[in-house]
Protein backbone atom coordinates (compact mmCIF):
# COMPACT_ATOMS: atom_id res chain seq x y z
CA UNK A 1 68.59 149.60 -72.78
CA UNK A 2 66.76 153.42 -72.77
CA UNK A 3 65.36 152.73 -69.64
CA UNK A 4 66.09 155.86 -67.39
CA UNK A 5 67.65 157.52 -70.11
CA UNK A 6 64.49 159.63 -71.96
CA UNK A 7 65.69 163.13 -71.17
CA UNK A 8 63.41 166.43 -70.33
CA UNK A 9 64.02 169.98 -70.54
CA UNK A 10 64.00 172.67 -67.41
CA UNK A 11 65.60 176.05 -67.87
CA UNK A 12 67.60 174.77 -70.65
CA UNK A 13 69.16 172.13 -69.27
CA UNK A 14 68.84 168.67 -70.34
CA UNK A 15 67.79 165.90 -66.94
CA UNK A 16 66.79 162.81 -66.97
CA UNK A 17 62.76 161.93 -65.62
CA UNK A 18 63.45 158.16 -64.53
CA UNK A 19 65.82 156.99 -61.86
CA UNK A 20 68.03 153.70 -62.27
CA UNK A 21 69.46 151.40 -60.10
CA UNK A 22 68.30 152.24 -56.29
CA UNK A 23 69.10 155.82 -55.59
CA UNK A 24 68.91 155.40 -52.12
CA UNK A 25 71.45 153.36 -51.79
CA UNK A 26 74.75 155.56 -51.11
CA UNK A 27 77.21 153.17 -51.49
CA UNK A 28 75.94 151.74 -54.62
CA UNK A 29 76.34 153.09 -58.23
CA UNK A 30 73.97 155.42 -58.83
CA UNK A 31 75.18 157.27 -56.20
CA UNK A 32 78.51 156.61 -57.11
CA UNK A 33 77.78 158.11 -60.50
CA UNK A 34 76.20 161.29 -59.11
CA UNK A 35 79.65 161.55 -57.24
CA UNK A 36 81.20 161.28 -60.49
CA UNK A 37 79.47 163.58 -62.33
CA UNK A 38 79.80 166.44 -59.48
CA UNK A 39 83.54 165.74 -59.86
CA UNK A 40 83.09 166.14 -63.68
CA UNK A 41 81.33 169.24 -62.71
CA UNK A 42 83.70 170.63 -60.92
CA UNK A 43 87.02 170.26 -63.09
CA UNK A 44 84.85 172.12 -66.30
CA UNK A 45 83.63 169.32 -67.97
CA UNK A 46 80.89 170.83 -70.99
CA UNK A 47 77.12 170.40 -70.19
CA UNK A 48 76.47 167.97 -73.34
CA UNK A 49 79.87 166.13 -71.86
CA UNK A 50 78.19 165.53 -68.68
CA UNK A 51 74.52 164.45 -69.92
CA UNK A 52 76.78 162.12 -72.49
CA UNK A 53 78.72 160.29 -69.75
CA UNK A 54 75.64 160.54 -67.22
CA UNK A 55 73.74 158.75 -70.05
CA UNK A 56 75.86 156.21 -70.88
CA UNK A 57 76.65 155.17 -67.54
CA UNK A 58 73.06 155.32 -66.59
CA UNK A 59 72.81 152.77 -69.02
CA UNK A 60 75.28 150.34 -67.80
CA UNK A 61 73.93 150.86 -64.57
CA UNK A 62 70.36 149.40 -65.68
CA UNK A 63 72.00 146.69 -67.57
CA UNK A 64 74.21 145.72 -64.25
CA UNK A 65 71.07 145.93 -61.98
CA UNK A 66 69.04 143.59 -64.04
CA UNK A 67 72.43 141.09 -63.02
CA UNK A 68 72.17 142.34 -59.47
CA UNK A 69 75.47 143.88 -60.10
CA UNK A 70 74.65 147.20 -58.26
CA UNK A 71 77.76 148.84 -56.54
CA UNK A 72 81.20 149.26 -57.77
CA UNK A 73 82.79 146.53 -55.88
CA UNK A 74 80.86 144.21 -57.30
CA UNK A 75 81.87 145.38 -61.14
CA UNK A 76 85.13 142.96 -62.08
CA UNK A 77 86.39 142.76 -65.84
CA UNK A 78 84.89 140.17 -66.53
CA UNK A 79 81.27 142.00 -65.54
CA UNK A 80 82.88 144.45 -68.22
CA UNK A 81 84.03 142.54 -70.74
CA UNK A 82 80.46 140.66 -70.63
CA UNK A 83 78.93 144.37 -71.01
CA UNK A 84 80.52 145.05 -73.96
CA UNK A 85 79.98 141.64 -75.62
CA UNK A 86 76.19 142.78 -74.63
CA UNK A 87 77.17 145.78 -76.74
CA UNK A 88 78.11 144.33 -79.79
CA UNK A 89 75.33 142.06 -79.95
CA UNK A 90 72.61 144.40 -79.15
CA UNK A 91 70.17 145.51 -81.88
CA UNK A 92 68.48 148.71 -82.20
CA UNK A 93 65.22 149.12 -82.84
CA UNK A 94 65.58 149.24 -86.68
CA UNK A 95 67.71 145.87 -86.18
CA UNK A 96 70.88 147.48 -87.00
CA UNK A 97 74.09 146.43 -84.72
CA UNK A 98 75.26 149.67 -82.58
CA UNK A 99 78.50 151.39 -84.70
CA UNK A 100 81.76 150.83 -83.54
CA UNK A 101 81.63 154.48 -82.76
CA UNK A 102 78.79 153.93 -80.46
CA UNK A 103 80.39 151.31 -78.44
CA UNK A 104 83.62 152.95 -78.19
CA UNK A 105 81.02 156.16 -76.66
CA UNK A 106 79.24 153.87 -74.20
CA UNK A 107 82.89 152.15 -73.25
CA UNK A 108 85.05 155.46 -72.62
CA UNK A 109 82.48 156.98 -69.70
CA UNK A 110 83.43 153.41 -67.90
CA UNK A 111 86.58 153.79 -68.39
CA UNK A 112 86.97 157.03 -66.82
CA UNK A 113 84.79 156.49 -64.12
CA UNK A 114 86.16 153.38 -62.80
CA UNK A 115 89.79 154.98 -62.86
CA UNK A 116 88.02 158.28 -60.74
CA UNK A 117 86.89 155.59 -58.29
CA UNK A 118 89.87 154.33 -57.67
CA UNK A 119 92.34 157.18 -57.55
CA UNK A 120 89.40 158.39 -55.15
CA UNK A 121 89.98 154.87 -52.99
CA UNK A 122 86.17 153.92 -53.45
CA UNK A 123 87.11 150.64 -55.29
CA UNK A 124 90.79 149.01 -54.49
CA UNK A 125 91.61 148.28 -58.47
CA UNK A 126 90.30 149.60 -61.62
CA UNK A 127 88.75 146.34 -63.54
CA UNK A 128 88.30 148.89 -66.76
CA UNK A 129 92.02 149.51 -66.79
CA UNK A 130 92.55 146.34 -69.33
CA UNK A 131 89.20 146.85 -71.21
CA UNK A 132 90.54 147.67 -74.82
CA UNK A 133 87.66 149.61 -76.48
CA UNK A 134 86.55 148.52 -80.22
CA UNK A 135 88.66 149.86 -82.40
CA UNK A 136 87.69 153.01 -84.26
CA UNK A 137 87.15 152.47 -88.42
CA UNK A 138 89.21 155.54 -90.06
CA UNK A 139 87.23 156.13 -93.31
CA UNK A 140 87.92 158.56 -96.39
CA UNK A 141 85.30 160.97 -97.01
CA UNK A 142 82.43 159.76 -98.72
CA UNK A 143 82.46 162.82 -101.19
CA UNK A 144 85.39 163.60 -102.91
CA UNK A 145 86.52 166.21 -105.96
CA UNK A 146 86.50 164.18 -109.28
CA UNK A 147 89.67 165.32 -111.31
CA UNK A 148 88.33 167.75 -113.03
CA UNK A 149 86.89 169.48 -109.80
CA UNK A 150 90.10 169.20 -108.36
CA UNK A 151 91.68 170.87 -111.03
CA UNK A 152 89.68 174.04 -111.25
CA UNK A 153 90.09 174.53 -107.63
CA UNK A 154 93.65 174.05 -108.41
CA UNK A 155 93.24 176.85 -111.18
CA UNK A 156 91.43 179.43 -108.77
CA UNK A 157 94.96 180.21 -107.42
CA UNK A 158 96.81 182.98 -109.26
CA UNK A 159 100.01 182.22 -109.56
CA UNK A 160 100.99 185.40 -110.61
CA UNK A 161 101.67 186.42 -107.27
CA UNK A 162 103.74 185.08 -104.67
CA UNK A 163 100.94 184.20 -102.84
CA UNK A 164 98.88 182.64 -105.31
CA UNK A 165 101.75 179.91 -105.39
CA UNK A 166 102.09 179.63 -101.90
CA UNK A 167 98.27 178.63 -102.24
CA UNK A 168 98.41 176.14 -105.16
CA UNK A 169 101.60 175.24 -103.34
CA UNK A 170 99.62 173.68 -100.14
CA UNK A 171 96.72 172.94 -102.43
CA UNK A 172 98.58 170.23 -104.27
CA UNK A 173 100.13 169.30 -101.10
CA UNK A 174 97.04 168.53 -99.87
CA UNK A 175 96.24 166.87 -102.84
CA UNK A 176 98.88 164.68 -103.40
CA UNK A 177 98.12 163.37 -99.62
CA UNK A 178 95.03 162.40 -100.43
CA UNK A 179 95.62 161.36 -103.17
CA UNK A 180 98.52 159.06 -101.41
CA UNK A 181 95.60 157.99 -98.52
CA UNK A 182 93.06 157.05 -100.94
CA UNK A 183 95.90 154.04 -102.78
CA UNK A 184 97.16 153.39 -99.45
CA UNK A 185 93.67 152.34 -98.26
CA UNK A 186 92.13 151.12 -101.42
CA UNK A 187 95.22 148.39 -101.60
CA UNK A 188 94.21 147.26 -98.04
CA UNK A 189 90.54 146.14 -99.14
């Protein structure tokens, strides 16, 4: 999977050293990406943005080549769908399944590209436009106040002045939301 996708510096910017799929080819998606990415250029995407989205779809572009899948005609969604089944079964190094947060990285880039290739008339439907990406796990922080932490922040406002309750005001607001989160979600375990 990190095939063509070990970066290197020059002048500060980050490039990658290894080509993928056959850059000659200008019809196919590697140059299809590079199109991409100039257009992603162009409308003020950030630097890490680009090298994010070049990365990621450099990596669906080696996994497609090793199924001779290599220009965007040739990318349906079921090729997708198959891709991100790939996804959730891959194993890193360490053996660990990617995150959800990963997948949903490595999906989004797809998504957007195959939607600029199309309103661009390069492809004549999107197949990404019905690829639901995995759905992202909203947590609670994993370090909270205890009580009595809570209350001597609570304390630190002075309440003698008008400001002072407008602050332990929105403090306990805050609070009491969290507070509010933290049952919601505990009854759903």
């Amino acid at each position: 999977m990190r095939a063509g996708v070990q970066p290197f510096r020059t002048r500060g910017k980050r490039q990658f050293n290894s080509p993928v799929g056959d850059p000659r080819d200008a019809r196919g998606l590697t140059a299809a990406m590079r199109r991409f990415i100039d257009y992603r250029t162009m409308i003020g995407s950030t630097e890490s943005g680009l090298w994010s989205m070049e990365r990621y779809l450099r990596d669906f572009i080696v996994w497609a080549d090793a199924r001779a899948v290599t220009h965007p005609e040739h990318v349906t969604q079921a090729v997708l769908e198959r891709y991100q089944r790939w996804l959730h079964h891959y194993r890193k190094k360490d053996g660990a399944p990617l995150s959800v947060a990963s997948r949903r990285s490595k999906i989004t880039p797809l998504k957007s590209f195959f939607k600029w290739l199309t309103k661009t008339g390069q492809i004549p439907a999107n197949p990404a436009s019905e690829i639901e990406l995995p759905k992202a796990i909203r947590r609670l922080p994993r370090h909270v106040l205890s009580v009595d932490e809570t209350e001597r922040v609570l304390a630190l406002a002075d309440t003698a002045s008008l400001i002072g309750l407008r602050d332990r005001a929105m403090m306990e607001a805050v609070c009491d939301r969290y507070a509010e989160n933290g049952n919601r979600q505990a009854g759903n375990r």
